[in-house]
Structures are given as C-alpha cells and as structure tokens.
PDB file of N, CA and C in Angstrom:
ATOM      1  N   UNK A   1       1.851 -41.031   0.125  1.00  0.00           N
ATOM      2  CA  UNK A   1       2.338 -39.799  -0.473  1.00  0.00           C
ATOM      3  C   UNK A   1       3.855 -39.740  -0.387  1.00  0.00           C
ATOM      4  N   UNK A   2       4.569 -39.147  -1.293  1.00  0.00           N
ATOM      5  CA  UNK A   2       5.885 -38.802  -1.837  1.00  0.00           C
ATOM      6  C   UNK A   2       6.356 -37.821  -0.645  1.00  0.00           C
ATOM      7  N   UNK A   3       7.466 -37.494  -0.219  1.00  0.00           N
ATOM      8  CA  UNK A   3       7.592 -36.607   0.519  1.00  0.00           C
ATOM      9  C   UNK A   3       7.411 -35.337  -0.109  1.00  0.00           C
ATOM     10  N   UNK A   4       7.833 -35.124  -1.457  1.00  0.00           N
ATOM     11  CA  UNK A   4       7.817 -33.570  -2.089  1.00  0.00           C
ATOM     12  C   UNK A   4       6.341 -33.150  -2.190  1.00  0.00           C
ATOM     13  N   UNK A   5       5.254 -34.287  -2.017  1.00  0.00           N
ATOM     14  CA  UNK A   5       3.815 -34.346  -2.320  1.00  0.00           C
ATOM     15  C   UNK A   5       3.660 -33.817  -0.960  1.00  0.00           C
ATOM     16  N   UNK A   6       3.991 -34.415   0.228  1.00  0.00           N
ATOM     17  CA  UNK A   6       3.538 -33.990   1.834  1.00  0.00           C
ATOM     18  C   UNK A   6       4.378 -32.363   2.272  1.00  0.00           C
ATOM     19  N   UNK A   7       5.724 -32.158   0.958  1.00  0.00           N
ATOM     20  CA  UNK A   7       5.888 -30.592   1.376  1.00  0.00           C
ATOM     21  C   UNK A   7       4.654 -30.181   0.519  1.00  0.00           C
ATOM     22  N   UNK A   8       4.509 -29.816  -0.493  1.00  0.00           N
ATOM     23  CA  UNK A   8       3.940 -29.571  -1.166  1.00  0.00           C
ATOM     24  C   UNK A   8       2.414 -29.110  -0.038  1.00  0.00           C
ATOM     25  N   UNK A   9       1.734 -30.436   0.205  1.00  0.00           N
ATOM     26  CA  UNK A   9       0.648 -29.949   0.571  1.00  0.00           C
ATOM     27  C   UNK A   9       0.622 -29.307   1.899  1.00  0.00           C
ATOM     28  N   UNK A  10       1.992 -29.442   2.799  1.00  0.00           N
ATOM     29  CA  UNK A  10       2.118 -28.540   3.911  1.00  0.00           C
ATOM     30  C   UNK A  10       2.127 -26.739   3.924  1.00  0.00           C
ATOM     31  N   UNK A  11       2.871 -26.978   2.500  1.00  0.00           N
ATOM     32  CA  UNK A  11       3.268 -25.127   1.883  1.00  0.00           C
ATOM     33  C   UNK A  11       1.934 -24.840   1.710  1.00  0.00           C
ATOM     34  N   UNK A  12       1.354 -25.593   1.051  1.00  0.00           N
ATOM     35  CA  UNK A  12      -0.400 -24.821   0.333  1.00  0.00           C
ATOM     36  C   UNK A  12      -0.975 -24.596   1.508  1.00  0.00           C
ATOM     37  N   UNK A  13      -1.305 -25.281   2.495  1.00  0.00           N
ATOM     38  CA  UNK A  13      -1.770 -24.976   4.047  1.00  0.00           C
ATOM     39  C   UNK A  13      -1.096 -23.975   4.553  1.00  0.00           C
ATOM     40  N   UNK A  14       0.197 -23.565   4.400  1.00  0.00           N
ATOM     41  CA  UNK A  14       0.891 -22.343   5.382  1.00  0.00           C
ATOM     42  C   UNK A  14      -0.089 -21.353   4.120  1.00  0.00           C
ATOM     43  N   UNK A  15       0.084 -21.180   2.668  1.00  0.00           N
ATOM     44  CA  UNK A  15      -0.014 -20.301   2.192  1.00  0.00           C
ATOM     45  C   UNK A  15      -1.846 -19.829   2.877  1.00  0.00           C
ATOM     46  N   UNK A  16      -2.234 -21.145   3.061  1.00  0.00           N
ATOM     47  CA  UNK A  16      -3.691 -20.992   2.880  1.00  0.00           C
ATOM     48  C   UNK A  16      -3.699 -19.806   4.305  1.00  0.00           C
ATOM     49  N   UNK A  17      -3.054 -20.506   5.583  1.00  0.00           N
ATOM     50  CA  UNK A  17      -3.288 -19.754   6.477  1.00  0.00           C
ATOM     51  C   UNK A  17      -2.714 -18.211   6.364  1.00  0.00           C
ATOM     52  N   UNK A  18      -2.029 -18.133   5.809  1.00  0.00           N
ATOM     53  CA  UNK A  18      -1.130 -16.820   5.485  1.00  0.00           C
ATOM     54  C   UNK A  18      -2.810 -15.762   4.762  1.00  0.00           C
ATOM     55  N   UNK A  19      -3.532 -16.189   4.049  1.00  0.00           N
ATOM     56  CA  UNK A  19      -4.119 -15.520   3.295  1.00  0.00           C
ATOM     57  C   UNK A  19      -5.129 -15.378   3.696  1.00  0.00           C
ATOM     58  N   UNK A  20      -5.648 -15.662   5.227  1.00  0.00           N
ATOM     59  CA  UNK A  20      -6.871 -15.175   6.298  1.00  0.00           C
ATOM     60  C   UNK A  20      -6.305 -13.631   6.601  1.00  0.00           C
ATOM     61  N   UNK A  21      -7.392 -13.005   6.381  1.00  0.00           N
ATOM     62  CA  UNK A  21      -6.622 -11.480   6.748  1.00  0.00           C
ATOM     63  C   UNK A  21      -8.061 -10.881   7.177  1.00  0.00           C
ATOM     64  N   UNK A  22      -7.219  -9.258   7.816  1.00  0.00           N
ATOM     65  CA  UNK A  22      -8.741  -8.772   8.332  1.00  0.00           C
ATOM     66  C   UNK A  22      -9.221  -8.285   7.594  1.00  0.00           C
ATOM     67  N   UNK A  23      -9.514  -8.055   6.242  1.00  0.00           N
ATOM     68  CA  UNK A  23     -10.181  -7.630   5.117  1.00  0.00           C
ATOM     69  C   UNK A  23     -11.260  -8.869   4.343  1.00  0.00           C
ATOM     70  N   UNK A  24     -12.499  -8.969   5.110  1.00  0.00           N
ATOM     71  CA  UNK A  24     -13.442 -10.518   4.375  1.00  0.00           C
ATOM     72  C   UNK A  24     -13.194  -9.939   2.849  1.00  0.00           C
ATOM     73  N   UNK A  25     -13.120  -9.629   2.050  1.00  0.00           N
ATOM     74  CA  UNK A  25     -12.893  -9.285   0.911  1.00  0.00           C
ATOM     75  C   UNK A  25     -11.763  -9.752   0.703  1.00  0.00           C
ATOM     76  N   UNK A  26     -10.588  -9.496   0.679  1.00  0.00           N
ATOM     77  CA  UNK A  26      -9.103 -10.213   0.022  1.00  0.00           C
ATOM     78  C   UNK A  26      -9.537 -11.734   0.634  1.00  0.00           C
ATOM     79  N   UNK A  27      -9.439 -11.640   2.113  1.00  0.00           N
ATOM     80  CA  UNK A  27     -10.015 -13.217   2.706  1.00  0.00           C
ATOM     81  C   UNK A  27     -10.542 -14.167   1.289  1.00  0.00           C
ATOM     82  N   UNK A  28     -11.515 -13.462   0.858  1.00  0.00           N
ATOM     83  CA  UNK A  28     -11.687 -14.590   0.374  1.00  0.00           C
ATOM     84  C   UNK A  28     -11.285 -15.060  -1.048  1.00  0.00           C
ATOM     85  N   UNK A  29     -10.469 -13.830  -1.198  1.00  0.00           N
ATOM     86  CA  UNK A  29     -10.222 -13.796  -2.677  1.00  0.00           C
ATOM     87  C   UNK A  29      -8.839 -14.832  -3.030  1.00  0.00           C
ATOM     88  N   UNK A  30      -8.248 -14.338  -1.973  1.00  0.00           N
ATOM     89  CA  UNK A  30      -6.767 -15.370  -1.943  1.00  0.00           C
ATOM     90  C   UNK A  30      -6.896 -16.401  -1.213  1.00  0.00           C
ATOM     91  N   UNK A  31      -8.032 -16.736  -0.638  1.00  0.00           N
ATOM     92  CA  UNK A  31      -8.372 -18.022  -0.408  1.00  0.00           C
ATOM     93  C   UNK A  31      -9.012 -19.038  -1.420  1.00  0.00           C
ATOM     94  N   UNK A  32      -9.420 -18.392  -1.968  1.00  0.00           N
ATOM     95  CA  UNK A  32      -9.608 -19.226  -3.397  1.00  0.00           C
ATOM     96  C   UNK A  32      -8.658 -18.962  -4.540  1.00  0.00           C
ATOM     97  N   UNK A  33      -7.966 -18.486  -4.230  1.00  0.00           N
ATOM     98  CA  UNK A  33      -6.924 -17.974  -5.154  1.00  0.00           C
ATOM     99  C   UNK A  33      -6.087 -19.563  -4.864  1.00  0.00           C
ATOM    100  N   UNK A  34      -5.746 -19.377  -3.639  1.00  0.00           N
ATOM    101  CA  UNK A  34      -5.065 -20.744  -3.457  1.00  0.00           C
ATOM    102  C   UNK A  34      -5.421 -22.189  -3.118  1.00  0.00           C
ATOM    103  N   UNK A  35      -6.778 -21.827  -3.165  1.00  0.00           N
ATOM    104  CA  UNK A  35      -7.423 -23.359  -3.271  1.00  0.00           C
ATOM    105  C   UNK A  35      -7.487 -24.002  -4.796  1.00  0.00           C
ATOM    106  N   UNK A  36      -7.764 -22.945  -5.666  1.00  0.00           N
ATOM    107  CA  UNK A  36      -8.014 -23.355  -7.025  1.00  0.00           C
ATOM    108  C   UNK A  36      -6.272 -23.318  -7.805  1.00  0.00           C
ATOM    109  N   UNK A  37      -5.915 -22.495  -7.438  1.00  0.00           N
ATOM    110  CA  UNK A  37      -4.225 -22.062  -8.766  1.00  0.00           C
ATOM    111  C   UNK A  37      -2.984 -22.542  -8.249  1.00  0.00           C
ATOM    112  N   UNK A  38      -2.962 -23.240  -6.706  1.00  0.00           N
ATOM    113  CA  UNK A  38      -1.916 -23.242  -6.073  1.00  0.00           C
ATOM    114  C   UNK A  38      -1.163 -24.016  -6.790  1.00  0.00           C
ATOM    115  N   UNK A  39      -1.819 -25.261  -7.480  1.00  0.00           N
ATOM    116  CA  UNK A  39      -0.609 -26.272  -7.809  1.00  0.00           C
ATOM    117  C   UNK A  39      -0.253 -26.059  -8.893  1.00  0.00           C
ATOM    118  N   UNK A  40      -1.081 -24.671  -9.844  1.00  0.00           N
ATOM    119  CA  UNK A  40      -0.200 -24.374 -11.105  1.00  0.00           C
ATOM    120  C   UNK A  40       0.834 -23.760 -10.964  1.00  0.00           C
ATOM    121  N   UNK A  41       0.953 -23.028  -9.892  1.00  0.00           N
ATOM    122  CA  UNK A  41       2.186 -21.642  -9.572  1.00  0.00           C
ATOM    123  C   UNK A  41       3.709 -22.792  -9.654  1.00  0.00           C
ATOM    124  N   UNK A  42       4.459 -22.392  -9.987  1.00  0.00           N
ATOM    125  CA  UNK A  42       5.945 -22.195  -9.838  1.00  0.00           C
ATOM    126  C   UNK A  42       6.994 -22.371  -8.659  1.00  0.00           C
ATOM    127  N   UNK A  43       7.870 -22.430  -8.367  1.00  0.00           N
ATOM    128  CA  UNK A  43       8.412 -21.799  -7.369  1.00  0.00           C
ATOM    129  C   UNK A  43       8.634 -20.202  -7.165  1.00  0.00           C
ATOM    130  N   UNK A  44       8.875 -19.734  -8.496  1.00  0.00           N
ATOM    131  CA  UNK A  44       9.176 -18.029  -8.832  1.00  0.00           C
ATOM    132  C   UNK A  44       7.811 -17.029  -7.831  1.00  0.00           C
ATOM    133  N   UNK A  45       7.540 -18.548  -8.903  1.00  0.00           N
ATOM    134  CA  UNK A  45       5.745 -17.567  -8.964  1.00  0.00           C
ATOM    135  C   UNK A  45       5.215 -17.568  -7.222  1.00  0.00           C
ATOM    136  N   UNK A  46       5.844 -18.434  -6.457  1.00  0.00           N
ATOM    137  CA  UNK A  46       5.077 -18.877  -5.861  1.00  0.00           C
ATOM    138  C   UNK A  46       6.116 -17.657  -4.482  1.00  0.00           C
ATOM    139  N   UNK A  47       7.211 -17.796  -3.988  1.00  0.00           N
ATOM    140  CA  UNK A  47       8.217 -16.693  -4.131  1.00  0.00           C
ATOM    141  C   UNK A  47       7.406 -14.948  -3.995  1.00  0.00           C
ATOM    142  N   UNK A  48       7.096 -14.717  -5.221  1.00  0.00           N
ATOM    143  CA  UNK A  48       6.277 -13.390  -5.738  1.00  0.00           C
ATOM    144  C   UNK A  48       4.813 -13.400  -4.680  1.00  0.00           C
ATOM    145  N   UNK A  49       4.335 -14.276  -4.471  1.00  0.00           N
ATOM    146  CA  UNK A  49       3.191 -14.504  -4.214  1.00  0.00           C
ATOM    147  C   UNK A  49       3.330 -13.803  -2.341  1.00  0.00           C
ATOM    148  N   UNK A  50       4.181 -15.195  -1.760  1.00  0.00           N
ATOM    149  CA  UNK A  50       4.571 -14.872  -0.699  1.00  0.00           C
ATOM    150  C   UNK A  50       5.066 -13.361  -0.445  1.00  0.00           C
ATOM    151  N   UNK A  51       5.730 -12.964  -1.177  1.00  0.00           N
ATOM    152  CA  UNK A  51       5.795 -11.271  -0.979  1.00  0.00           C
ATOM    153  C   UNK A  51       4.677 -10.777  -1.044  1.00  0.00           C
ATOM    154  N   UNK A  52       3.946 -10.706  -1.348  1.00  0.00           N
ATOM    155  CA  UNK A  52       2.660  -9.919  -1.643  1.00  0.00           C
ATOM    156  C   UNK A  52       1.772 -10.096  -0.768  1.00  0.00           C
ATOM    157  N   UNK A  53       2.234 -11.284  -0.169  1.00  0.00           N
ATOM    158  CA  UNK A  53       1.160 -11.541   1.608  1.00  0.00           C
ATOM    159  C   UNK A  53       1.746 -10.482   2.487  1.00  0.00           C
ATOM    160  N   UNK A  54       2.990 -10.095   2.135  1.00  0.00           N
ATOM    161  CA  UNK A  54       3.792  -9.403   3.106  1.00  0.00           C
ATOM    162  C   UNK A  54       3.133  -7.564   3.023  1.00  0.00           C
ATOM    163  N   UNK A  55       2.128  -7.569   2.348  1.00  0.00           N
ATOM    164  CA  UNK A  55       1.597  -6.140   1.879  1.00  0.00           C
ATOM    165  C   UNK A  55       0.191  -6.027   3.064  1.00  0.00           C
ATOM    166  N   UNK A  56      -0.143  -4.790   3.525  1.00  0.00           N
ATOM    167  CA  UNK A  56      -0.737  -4.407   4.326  1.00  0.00           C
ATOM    168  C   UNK A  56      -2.125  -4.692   3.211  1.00  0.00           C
ATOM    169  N   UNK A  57      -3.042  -5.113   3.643  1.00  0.00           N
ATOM    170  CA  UNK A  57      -4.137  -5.552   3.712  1.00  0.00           C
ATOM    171  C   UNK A  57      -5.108  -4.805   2.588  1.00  0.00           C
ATOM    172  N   UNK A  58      -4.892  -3.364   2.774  1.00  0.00           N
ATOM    173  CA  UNK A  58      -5.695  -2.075   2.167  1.00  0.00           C
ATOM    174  C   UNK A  58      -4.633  -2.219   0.419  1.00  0.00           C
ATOM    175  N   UNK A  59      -3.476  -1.984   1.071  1.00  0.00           N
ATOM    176  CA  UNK A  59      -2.998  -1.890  -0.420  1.00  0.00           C
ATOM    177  C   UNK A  59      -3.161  -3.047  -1.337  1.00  0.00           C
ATOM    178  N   UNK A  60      -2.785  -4.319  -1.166  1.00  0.00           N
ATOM    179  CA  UNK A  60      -3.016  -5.701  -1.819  1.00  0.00           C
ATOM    180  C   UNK A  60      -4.119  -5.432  -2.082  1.00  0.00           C
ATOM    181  N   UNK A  61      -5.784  -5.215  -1.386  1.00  0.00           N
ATOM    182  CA  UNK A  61      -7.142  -5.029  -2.061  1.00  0.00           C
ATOM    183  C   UNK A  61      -6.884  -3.866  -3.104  1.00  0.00           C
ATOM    184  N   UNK A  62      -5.961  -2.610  -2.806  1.00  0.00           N
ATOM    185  CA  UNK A  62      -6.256  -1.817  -3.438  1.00  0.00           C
ATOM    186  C   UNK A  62      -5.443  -2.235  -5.300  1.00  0.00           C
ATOM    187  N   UNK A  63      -4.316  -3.057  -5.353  1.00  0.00           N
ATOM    188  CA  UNK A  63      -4.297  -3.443  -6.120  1.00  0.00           C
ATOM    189  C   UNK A  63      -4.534  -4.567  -7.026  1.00  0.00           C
ATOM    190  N   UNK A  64      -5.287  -5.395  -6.152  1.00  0.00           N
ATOM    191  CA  UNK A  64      -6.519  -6.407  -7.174  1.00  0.00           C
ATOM    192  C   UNK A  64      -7.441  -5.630  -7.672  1.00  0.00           C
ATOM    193  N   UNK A  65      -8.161  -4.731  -6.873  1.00  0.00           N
ATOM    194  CA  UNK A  65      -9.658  -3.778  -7.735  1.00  0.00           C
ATOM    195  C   UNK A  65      -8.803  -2.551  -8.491  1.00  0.00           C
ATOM    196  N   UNK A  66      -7.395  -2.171  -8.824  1.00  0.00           N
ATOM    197  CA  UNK A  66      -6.852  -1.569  -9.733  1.00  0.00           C
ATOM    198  C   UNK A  66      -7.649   0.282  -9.559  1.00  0.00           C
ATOM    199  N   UNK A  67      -7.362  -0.122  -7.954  1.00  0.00           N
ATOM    200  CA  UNK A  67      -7.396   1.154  -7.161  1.00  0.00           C
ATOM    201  C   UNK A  67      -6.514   2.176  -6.966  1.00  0.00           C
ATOM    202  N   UNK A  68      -5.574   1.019  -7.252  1.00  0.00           N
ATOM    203  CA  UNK A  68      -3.814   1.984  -7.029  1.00  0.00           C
ATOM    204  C   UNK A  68      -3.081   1.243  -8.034  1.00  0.00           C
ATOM    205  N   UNK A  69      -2.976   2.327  -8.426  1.00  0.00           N
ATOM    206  CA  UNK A  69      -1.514   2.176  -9.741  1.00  0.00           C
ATOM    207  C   UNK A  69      -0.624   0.864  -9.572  1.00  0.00           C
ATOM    208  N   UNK A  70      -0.461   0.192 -10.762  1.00  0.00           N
ATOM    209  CA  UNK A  70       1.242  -0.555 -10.073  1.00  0.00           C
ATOM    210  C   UNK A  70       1.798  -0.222 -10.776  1.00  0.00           C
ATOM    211  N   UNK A  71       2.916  -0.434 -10.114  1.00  0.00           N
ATOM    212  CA  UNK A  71       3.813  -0.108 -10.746  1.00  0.00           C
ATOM    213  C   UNK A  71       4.688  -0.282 -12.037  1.00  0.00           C
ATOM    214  N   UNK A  72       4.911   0.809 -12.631  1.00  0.00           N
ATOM    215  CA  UNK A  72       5.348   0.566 -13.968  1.00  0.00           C
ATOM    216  C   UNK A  72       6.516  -0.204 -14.168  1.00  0.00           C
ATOM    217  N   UNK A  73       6.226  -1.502 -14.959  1.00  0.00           N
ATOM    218  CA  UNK A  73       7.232  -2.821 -15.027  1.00  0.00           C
ATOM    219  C   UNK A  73       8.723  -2.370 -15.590  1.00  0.00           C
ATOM    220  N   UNK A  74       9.254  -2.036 -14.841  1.00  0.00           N
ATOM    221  CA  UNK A  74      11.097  -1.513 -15.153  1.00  0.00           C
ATOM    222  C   UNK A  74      12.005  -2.687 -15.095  1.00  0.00           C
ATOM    223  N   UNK A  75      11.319  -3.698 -14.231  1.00  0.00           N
ATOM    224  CA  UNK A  75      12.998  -4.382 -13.718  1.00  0.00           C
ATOM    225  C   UNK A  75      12.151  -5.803 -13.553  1.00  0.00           C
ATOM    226  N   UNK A  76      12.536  -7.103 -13.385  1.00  0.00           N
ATOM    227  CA  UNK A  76      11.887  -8.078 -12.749  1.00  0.00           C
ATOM    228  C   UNK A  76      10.840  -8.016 -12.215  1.00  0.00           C
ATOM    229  N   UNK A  77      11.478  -7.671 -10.955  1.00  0.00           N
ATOM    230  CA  UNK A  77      10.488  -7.921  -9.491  1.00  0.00           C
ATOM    231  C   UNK A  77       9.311  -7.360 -10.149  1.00  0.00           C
ATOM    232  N   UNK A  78       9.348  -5.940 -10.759  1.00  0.00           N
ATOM    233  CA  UNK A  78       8.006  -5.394 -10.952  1.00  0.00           C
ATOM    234  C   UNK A  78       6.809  -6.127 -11.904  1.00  0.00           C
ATOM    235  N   UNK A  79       7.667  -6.817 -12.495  1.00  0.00           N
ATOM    236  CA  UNK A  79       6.808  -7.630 -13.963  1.00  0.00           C
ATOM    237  C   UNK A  79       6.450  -8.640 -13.467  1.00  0.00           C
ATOM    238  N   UNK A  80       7.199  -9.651 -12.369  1.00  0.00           N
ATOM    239  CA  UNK A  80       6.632 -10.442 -11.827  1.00  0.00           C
ATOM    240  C   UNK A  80       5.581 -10.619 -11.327  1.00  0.00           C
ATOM    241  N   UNK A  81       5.730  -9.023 -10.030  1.00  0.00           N
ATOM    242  CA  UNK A  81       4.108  -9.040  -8.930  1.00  0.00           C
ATOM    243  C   UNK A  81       3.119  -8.706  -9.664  1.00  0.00           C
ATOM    244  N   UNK A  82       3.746  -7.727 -10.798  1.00  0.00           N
ATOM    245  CA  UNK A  82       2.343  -6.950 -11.525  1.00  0.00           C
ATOM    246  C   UNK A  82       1.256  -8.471 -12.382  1.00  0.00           C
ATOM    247  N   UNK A  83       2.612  -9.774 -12.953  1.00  0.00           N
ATOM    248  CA  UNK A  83       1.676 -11.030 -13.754  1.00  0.00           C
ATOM    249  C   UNK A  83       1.088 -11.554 -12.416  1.00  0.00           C
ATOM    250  N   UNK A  84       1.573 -11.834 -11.139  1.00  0.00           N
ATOM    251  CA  UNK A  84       1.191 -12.829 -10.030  1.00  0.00           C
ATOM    252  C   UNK A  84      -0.193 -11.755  -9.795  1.00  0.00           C
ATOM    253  N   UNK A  85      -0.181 -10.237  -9.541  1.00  0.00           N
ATOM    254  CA  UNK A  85      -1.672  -9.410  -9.548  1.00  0.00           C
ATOM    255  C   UNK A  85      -3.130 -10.029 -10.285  1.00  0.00           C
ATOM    256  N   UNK A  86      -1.980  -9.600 -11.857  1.00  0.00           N
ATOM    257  CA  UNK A  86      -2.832 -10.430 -12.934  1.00  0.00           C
ATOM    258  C   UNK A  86      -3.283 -11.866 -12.673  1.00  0.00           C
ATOM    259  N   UNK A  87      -2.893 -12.989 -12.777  1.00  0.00           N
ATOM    260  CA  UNK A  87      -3.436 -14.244 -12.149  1.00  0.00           C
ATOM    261  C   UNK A  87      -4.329 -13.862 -11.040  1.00  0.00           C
ATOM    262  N   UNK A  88      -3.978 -13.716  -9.844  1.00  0.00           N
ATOM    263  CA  UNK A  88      -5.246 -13.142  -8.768  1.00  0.00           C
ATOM    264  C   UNK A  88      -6.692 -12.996  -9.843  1.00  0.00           C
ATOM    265  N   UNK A  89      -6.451 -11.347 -10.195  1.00  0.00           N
ATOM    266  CA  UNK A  89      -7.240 -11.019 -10.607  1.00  0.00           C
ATOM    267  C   UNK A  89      -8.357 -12.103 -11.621  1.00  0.00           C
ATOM    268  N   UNK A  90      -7.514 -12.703 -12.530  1.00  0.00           N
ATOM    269  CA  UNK A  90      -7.911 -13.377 -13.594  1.00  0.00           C
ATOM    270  C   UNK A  90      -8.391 -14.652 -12.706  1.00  0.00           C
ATOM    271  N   UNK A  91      -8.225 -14.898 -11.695  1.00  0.00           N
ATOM    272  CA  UNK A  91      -8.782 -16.133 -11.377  1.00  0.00           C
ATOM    273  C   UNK A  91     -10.172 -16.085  -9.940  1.00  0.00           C
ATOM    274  N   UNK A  92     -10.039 -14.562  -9.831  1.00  0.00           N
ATOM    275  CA  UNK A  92     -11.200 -13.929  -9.252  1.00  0.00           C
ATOM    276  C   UNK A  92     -12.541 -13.885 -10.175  1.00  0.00           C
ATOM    277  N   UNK A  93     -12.259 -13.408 -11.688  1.00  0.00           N
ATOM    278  CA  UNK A  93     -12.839 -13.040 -12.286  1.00  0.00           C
ATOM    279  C   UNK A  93     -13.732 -14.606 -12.674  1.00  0.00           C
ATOM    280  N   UNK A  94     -12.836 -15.191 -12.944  1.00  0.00           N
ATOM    281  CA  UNK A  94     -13.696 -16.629 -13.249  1.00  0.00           C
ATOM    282  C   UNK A  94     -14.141 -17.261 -11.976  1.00  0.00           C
ATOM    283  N   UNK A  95     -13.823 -16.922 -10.897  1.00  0.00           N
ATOM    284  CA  UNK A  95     -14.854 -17.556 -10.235  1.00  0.00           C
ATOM    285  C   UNK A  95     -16.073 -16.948 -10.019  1.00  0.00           C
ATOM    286  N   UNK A  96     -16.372 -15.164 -10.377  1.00  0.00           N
ATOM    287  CA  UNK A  96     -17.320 -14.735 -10.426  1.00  0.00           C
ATOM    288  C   UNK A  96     -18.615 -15.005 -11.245  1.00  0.00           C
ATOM    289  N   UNK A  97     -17.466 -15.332 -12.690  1.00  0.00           N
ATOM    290  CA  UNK A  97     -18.660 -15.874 -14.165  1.00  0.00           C
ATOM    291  C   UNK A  97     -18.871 -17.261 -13.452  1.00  0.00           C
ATOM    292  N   UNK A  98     -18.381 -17.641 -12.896  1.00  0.00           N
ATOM    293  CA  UNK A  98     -18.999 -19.347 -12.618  1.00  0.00           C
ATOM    294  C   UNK A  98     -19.993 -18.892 -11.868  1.00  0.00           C
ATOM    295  N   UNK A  99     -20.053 -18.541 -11.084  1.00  0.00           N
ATOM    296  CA  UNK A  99     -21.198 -17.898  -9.807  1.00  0.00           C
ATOM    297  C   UNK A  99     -22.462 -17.423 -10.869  1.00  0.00           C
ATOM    298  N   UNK A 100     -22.460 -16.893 -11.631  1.00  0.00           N
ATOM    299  CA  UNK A 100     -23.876 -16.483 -12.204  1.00  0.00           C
ATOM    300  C   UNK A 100     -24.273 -17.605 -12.939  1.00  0.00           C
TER     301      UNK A 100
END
C-alpha cells in the first residue's frame, strides 16, 4: 500500500470509531454510512462530516429522521451539512430497500 492509501484507511477507522455512539440507532446508521460512502466523500465533504460527529447524539438522530428543522441554507457551512445530512439519509434509505 501507498502511503496516502495507509492514511486513507487509518482516517476511515478513526471516522469509523468516532461514529460508535450511545444512541444503537445513529450507531448504526453512520456506521454504515462509513463503511459503504467513505471513499466517495471528498475532503470538504469529509471536513462537514467530522463536524457533525461533533453534535450531541439526540440532535444528529433528530436530524437524519427530519425531526428538527435544518437549517435554512444562507451561507456555505449550512448547504454543506444540510447535502452531507442528505447523503446520510440517502444512503440509509438504500440500505433499507436492500434489506427487504
């Protein structure tokens, strides 16, 4: 392996551990979130992502199930987390249709 290949798969492991939380519900959602999408993300994207680990547990669930408002896209940052939400979401959703 390349060294950018051995960061690479070191970051996906921090992210992976980053995304054990006390909620089995997000647990497992951003655990497959980043088993399956990790190596499409970006650096931006990936950036956005890491912020959003930084969110208390209740709110991050509360905005994948579109429990709580997000925020209305004014500036960057907001358009960013609200597409990185979207992906989550969108890649929750297909692992659900695969499941049936």
């Amino acid at each position: 392996m390349m060294n950018a290949e051995v960061l690479r798969d070191a970051e996906q492991r921090r992210f992976a551990w980053r995304c054990r939380r006390g909620l089995l519900e997000l647990d497992i959602v951003l655990q497959n979130f980043v088993l399956y999408q990790y190596d499409a993300l970006t650096l931006d994207e990936l950036q956005v992502f890491d912020a959003l680990l930084a969110l208390p547990d209740n709110e991050f669930w509360a905005l994948i199930n579109n429990t709580s408002e997000m925020a209305k896209a004014t500036g960057a940052k907001e358009k960013a987390r609200n597409a990185m939400i979207y992906k989550i979401k969108t890649a929750r959703l297909n692992k659900l249709e695969e499941a049936e």
